[in-house]
Protein backbone atom coordinates (compact mmCIF):
# COMPACT_ATOMS: atom_id res chain seq x y z
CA UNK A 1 54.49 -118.17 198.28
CA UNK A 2 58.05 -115.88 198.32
CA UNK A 3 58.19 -112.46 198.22
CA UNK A 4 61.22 -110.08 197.58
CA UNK A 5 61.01 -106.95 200.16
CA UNK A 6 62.91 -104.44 198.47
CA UNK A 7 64.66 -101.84 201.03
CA UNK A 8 65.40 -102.47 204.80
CA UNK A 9 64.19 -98.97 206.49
CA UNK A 10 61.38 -99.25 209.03
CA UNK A 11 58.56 -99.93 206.43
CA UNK A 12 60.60 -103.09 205.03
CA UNK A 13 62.00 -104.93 208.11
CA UNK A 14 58.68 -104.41 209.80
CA UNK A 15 57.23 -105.94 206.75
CA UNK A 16 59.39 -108.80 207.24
CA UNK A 17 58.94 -109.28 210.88
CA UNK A 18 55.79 -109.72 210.64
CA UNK A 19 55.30 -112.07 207.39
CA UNK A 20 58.06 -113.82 209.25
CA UNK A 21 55.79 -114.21 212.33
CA UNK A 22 52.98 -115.37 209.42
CA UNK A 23 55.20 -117.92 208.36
CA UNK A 24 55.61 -116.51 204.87
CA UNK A 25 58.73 -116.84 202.77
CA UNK A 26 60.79 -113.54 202.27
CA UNK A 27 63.94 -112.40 201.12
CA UNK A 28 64.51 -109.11 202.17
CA UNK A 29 67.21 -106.52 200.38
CA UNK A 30 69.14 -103.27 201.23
CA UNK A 31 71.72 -101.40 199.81
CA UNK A 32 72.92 -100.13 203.09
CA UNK A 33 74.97 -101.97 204.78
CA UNK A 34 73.10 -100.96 207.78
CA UNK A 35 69.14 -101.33 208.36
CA UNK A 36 66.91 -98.74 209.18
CA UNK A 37 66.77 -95.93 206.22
CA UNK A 38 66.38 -92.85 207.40
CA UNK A 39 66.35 -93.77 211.19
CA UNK A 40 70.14 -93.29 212.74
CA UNK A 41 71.75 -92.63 215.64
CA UNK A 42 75.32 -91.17 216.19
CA UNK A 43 77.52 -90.46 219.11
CA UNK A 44 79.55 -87.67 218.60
CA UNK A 45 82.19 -86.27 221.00
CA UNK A 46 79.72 -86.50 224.50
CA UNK A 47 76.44 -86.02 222.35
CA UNK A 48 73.88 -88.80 221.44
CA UNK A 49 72.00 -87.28 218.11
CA UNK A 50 69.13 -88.61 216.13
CA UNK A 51 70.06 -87.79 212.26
CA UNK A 52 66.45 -88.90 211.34
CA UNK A 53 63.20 -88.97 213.61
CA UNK A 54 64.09 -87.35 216.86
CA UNK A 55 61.31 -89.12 218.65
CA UNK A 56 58.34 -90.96 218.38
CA UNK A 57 54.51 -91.23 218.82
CA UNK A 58 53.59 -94.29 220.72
CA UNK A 59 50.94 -95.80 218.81
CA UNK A 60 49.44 -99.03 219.52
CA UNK A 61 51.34 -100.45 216.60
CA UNK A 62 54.81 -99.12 217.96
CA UNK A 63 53.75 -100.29 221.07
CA UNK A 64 53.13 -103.68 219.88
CA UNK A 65 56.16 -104.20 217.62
CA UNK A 66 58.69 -103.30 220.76
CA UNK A 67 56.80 -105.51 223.12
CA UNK A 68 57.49 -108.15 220.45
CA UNK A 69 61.25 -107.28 220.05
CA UNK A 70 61.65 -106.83 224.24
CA UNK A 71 62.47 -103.32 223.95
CA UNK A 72 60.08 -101.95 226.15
CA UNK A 73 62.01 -101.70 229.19
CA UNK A 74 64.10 -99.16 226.46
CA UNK A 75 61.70 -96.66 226.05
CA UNK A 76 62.88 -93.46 226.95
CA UNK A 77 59.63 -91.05 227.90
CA UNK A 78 60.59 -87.10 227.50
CA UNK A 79 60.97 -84.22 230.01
CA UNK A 80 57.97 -83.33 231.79
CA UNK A 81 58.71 -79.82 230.44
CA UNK A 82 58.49 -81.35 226.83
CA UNK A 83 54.43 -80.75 226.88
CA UNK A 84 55.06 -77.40 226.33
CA UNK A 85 55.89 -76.25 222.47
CA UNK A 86 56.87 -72.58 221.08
CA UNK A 87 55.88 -70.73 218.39
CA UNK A 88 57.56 -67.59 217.02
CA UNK A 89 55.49 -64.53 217.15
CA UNK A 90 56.20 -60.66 216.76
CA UNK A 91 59.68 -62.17 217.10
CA UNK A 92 59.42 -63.45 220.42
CA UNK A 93 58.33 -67.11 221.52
CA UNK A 94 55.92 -67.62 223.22
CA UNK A 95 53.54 -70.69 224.49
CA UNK A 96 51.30 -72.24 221.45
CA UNK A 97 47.70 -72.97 223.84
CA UNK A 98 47.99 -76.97 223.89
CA UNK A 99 43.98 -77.65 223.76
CA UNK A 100 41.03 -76.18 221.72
CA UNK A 101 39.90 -74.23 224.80
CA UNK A 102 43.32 -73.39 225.85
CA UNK A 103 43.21 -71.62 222.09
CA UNK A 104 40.29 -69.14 223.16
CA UNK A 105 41.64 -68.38 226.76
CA UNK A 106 45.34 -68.26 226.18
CA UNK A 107 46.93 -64.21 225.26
CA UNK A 108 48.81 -66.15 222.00
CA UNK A 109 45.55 -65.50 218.73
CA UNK A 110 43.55 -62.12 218.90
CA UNK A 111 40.30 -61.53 219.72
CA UNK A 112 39.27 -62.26 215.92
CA UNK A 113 41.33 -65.63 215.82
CA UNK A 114 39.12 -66.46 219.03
CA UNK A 115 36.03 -65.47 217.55
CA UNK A 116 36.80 -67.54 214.62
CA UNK A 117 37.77 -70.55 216.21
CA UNK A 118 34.03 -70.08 218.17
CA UNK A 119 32.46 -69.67 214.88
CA UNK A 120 33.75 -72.50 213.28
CA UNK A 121 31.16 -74.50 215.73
CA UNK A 122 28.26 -73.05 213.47
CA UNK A 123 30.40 -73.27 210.38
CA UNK A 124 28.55 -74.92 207.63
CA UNK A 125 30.25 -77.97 205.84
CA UNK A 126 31.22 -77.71 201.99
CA UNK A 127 31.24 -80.81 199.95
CA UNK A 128 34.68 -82.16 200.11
CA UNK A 129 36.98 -80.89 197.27
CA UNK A 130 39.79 -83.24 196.02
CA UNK A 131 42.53 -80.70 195.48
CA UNK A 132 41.75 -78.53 198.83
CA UNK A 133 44.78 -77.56 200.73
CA UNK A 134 45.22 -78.12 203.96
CA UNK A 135 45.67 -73.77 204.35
CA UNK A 136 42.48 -73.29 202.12
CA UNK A 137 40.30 -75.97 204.98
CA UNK A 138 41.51 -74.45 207.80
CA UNK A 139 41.19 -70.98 206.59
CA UNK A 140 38.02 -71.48 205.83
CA UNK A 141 36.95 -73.10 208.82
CA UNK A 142 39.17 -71.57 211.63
CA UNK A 143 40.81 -68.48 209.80
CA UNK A 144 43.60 -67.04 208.42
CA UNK A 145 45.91 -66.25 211.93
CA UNK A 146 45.40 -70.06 212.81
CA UNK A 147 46.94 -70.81 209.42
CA UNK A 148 49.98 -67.97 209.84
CA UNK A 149 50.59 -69.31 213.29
CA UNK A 150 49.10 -72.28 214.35
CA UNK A 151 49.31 -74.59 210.89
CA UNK A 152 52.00 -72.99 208.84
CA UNK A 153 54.73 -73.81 211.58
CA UNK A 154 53.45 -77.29 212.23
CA UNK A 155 53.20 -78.16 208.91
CA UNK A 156 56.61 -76.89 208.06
CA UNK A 157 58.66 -78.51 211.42
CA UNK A 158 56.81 -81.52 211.29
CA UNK A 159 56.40 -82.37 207.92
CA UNK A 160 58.89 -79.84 205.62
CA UNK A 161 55.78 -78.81 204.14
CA UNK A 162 53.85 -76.19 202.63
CA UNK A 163 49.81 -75.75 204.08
CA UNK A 164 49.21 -74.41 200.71
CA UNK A 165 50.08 -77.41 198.73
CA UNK A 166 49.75 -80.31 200.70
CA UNK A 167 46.28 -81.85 200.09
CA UNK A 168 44.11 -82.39 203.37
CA UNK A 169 42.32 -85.46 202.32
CA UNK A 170 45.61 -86.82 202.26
CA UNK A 171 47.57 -85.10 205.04
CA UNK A 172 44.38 -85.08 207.72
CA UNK A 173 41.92 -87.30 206.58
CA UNK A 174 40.42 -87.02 209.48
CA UNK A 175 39.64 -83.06 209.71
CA UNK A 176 37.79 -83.52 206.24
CA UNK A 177 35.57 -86.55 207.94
CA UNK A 178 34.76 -84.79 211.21
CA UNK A 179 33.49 -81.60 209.34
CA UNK A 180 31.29 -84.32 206.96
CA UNK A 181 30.27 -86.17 210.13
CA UNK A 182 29.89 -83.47 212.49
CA UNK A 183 29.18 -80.46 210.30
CA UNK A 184 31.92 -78.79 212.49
CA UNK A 185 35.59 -80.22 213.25
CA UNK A 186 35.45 -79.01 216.81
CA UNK A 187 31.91 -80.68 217.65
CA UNK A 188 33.57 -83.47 215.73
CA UNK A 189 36.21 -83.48 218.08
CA UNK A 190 34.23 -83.49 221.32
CA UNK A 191 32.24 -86.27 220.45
CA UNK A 192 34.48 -88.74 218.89
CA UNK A 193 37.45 -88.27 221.74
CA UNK A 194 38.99 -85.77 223.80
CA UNK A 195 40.34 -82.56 222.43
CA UNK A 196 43.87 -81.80 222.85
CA UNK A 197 45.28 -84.94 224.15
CA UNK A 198 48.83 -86.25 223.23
CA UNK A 199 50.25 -89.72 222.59
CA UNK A 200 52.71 -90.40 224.38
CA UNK A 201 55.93 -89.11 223.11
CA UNK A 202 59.26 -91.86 223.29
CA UNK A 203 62.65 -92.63 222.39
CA UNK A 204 64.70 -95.56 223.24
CA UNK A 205 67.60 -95.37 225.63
CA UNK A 206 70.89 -95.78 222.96
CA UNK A 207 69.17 -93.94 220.68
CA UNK A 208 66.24 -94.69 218.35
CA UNK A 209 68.37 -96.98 215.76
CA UNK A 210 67.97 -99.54 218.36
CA UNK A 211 64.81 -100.58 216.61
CA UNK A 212 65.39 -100.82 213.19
CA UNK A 213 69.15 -102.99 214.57
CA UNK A 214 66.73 -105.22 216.64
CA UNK A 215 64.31 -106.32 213.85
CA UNK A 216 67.13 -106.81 211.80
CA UNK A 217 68.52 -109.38 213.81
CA UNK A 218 65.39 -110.78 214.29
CA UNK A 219 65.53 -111.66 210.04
CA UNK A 220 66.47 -114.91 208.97
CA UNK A 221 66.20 -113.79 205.33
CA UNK A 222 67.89 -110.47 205.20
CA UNK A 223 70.58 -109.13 202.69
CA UNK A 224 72.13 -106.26 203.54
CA UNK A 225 74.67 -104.19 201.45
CA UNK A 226 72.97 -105.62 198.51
CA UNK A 227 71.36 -103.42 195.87
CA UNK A 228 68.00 -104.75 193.28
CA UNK A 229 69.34 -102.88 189.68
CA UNK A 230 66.65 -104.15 187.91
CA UNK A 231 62.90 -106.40 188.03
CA UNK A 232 62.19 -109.12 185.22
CA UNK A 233 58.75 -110.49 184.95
CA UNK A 234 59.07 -114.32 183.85
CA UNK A 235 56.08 -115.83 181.04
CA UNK A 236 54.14 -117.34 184.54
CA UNK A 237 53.89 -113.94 185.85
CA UNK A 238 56.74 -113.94 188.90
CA UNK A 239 59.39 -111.89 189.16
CA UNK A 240 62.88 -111.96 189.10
CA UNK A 241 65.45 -109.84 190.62
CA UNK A 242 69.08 -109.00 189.75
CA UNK A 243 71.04 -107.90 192.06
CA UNK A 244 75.28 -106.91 193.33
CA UNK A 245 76.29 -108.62 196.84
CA UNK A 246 74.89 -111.61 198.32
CA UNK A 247 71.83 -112.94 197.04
CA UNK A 248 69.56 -115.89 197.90
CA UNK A 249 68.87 -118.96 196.31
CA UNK A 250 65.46 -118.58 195.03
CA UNK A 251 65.20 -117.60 191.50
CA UNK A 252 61.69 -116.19 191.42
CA UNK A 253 59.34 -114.27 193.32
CA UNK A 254 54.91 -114.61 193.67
CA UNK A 255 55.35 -110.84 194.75
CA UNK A 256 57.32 -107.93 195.36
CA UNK A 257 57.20 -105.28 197.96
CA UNK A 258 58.90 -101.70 197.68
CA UNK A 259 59.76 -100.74 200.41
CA UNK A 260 61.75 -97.80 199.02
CA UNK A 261 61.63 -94.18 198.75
CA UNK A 262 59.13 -93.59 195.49
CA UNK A 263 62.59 -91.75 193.67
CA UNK A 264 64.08 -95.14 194.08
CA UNK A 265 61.15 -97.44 193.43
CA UNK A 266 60.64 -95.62 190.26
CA UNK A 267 63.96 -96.82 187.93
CA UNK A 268 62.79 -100.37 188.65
CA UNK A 269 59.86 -100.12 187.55
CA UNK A 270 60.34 -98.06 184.23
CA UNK A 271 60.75 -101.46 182.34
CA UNK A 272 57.94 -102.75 183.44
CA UNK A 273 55.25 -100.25 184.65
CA UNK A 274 56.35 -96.99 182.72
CA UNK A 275 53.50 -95.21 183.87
CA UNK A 276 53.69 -96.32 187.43
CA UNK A 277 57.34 -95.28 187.60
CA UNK A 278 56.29 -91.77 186.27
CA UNK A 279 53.74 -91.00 188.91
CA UNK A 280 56.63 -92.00 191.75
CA UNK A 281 59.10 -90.30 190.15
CA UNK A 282 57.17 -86.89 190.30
CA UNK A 283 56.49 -87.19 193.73
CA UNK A 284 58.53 -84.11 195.97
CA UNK A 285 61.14 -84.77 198.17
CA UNK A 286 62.13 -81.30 199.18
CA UNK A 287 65.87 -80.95 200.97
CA UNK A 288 66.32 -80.42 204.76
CA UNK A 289 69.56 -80.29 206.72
CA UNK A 290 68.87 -80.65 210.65
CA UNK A 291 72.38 -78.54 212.55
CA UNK A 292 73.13 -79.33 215.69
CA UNK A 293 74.64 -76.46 217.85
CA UNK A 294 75.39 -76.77 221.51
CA UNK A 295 76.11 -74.17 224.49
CA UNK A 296 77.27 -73.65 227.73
CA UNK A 297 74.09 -73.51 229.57
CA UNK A 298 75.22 -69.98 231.18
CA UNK A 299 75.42 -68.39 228.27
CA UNK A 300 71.56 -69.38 226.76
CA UNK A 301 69.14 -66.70 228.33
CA UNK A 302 65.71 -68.59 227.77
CA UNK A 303 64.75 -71.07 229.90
CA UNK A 304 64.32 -74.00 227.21
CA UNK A 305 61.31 -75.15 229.29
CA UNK A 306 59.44 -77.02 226.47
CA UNK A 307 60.18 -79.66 223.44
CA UNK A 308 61.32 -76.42 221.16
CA UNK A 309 59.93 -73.94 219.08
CA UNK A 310 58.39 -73.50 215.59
CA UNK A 311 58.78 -70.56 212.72
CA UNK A 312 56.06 -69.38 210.94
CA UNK A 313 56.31 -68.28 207.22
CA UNK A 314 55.47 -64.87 208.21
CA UNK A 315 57.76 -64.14 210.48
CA UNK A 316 60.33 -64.95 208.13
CA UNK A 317 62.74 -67.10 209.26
CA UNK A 318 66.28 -68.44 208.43
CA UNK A 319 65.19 -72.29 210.14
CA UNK A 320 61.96 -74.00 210.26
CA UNK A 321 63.02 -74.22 214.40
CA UNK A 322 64.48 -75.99 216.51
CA UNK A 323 63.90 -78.83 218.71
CA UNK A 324 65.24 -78.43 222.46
CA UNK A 325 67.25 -81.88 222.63
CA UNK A 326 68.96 -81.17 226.02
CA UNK A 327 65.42 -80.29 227.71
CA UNK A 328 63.56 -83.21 227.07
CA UNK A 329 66.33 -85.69 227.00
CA UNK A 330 69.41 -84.40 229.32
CA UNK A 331 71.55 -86.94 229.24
CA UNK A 332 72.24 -86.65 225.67
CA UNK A 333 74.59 -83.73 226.16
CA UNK A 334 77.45 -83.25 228.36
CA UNK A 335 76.77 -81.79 231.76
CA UNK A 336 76.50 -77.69 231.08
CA UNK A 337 75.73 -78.23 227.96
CA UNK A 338 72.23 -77.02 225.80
CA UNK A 339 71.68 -78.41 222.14
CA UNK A 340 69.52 -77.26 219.82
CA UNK A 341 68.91 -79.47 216.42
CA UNK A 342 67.48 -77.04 214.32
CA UNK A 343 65.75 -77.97 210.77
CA UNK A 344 67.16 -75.72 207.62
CA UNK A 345 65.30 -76.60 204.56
CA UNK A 346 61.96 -77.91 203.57
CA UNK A 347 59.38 -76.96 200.63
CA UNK A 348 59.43 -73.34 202.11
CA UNK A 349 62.77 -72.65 202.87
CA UNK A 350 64.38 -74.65 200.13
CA UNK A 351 67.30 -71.89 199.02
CA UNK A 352 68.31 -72.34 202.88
CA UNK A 353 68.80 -75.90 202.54
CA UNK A 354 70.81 -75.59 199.42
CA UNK A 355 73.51 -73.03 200.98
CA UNK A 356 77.18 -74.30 201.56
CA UNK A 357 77.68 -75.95 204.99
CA UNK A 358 79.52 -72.95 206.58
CA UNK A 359 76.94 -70.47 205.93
CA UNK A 360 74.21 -72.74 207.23
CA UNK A 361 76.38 -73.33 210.70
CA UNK A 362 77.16 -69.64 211.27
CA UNK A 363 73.29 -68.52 209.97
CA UNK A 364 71.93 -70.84 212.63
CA UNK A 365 74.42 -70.19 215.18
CA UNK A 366 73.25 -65.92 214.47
CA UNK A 367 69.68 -66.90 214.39
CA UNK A 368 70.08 -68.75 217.51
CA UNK A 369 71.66 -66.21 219.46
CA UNK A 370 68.83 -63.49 218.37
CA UNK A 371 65.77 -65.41 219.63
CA UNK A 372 67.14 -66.81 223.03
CA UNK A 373 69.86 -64.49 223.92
CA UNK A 374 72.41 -66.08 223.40
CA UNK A 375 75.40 -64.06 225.05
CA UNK A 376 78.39 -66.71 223.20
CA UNK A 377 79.93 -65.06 219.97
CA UNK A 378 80.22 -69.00 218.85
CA UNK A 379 78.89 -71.75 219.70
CA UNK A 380 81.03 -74.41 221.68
CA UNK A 381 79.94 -77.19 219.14
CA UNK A 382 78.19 -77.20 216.06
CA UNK A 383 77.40 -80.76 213.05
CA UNK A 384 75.37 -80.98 210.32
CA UNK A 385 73.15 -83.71 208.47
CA UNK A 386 71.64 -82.98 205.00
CA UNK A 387 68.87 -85.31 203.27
CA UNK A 388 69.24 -84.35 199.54
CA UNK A 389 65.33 -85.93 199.26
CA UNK A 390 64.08 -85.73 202.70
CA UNK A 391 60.06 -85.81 203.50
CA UNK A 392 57.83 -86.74 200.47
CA UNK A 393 54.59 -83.97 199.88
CA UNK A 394 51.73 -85.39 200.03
CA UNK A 395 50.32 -82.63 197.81
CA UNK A 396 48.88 -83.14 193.98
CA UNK A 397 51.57 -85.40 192.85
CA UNK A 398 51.13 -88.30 195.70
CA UNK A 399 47.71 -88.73 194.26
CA UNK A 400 49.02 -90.24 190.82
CA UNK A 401 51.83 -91.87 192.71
CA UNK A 402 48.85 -93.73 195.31
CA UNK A 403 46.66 -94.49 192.42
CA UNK A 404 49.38 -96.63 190.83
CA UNK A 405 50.54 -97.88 193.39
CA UNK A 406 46.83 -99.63 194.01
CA UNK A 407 46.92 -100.52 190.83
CA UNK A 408 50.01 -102.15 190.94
CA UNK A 409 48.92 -104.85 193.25
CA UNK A 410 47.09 -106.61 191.14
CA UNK A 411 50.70 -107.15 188.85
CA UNK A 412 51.40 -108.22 192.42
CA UNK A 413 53.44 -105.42 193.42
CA UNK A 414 52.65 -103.82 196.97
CA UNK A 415 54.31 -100.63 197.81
CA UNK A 416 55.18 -99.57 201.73
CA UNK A 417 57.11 -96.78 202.31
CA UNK A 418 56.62 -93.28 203.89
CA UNK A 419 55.09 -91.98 200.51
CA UNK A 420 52.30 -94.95 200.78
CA UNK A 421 51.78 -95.10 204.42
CA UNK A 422 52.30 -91.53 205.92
CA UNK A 423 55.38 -89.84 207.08
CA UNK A 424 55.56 -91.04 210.55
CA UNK A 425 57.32 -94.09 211.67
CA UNK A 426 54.15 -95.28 213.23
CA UNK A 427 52.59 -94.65 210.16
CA UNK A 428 54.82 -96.84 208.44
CA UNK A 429 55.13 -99.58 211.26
CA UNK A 430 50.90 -99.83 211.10
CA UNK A 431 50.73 -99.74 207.33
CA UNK A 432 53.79 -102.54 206.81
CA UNK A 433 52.23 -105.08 209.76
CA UNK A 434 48.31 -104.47 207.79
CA UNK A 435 50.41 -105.29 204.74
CA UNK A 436 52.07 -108.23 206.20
CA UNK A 437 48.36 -109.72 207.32
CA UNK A 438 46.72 -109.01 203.64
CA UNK A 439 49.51 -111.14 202.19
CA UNK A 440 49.30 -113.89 204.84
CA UNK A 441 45.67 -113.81 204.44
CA UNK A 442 45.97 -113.83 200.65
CA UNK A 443 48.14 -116.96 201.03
CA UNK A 444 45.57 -119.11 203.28
């Protein structure tokens, strides 16, 4: 059995690794001439920046894959201070309560948020509706100030999303079967775990494209700087690839793998799948540009004692907010120096995302200098990184997109990418190394 991995972000080499590890045949392809998608790191004049995921989760998974590749002694934990996150309210921050009882004895919701929260305990369930927003569960079983200030800035920094149209079966699967289990997500919640607890939150020492560089040179089958233009599916049912650069010398594939955003995946398959490549072609990629902007530490009034803060919606906002990067990793900024990386863009603040470069550095720079005093009338250094198609939403288009892609694999197509697996790169590393074992499996 050979199978043709098409893209070399985290989903794809991870793929490889792993069926690799299985003994499986591969050929692996990417455009880039570097591996790793969306995952880069860049030195720029005394500053180490992430221009893709700033950090991680530590999953089992993640844990497991850089144990494989020796990169544990990399890891990189955060600041102590990074347990602490910020929220924008009544245009001040202040500290977002970091457990469910820490919600109802914390000064940050009002006496009616708290009495909702409580409430939700005796909340009955509903029958789970397929098209339910994540906004319309939680304001229906916590409220609508947890939504304005609790989910809407989550949602928006974490995943460039909007509550109201991302679908929770989809998003958290898991709220929707702890309210069917439980009858209440909070009773649901005590008894399946503990409340309020945090993975472990990492980076690597040079920067997090040390993983995606590792893996790669782990591949023994890899072409990279080579781009797939086009699938042909021979009378025995394998497929063949044409490609520009290097490629290998087997002519035909038993499967494929995309490994590829779904506005990439799609062209391939219109020949082939027409309908298949509709439903990934509709899914949303909204724009986001993450600015960097740095300061003499003397001239920042707020303490920056946390991993950063959040904007809700309603307090409208210029950024989504802002990540802290010199608080919970210091030595990625010269000494005296604070950095923010702040996130412009997203499915709610779209027109931001689409303004010309200069107006987004001096809008962030003003913004900045409102909410934490900010006595500099510039900042000493300021860079920009736009995604044209950042995030995918999983709202009512992923559905189509996820029910072709099952259908797909039985054409022998498997799909493994952030708009199959989840937006996290643990999401992506856990659903690429189950893929890798199905095939091997499959192949036995």
């Amino acid at each position: 059995m050979r199978i043709a991995i098409l893209g070399g972000g985290i989903s794809g080499l991870t793929l490889a690794f792993y069926l690799q590890r299985a003994g499986i045949s591969y050929d692996l392809f990417e455009a880039s001439p570097l591996p790793g998608g969306n995952i880069r790191s860049e030195h720029h004049d005394g500053y180490l920046l992430e221009t893709g995921p700033n950090s991680l989760q530590l999953s089992d998974e993640l844990h497991d894959l850089l144990r494989h590749l020796n990169l544990t002694d990399q890891i990189q934990e955060t600041a102590a201070v990074s347990a602490n996150r910020y929220v924008l309210r009544a245009g001040k921050y202040q500290k977002l309560p970091g457990s469910p009882p820490g919600l109802l004895l914390s000064g940050f919701f009002s006496l009616k948020a708290k009495l909702n929260i409580l409430r939700e305990l005796s909340r009955p369930a509903q029958p789970p509706v397929a098209e339910e927003t994540l906004a319309a569960f939680f304001r229906r079983r916590f409220g609508s100030e947890i939504v304005d200030y609790a989910l809407n800035p989550f949602i928006s920094g974490i995943y460039a999303g909007d509550p109201e149209q991302l679908l929770v079966h989809k998003t958290f699967p898991k709220m929707v079967e702890l309210e069917q289990t439980y009858g209440s997500v909070l009773k649901g919640l005590a008894k399946s775990g503990t409340p309020g607890t945090r993975r472990r939150i990492i980076s690597l020492r040079e920067g997090l494209s040390t993983l995606p560089k590792t893996l790669a040179a782990q591949l023994t089958s890899a072409y990279f700087g080579t781009t797939v233009t086009s699938l042909a599916r021979t009378t025995d049912g394998k497929y063949q690839l044409t490609t520009s650069g290097e490629t290998p010398a087997a002519a035909a594939y038993d499967a494929l793998a995309l490994a590829l955003p779904a506005y990439a995946a799609a062209p391939l398959l219109k020949p082939l799948f027409p309908e298949a490549a509709a439903a990934l072609e509709a899914v949303y990629h909204p724009p986001m540009t993450a600015v960097y902007t740095a300061y003499q530490r003397a001239d920042v009034g707020h303490p920056l004692d946390g991993f950063g803060a959040l904007h809700p919606k309603v307090e409208s906002p210029y950024a989504a907010g802002s990540i802290w990067t010199s608080s919970i990793y210091p030595n990625r900024v010269p000494d005296g120096h604070v950095l923010f990386t702040t996130f412009v863009g997203g499915t709610q603040y779209e027109a931001q995302a689409r303004q010309p470069a200069a107006e987004q550095l001096q809008q962030v720079h003003l913004e900045l200098a409102r909410f934490y005093g900010i006595r500099a009338v510039q900042p000493v250094w300021q860079y920009r990184y736009s995604w044209e198609r950042a995030i995918p939403q999983f709202d009512h288009r992923i559905v189509a997109a996820h029910t072709a892609a099952d259908a797909l694999e039985i054409a022998g197509i498997y799909s493994t990418a952030n708009w199959r697996a989840g937006v996290g790169v643990p999401d992506c590393i856990r659903h690429a190394r189950a893929l890798a074992e199905k095939i091997a499996k499959g192949a036995n």
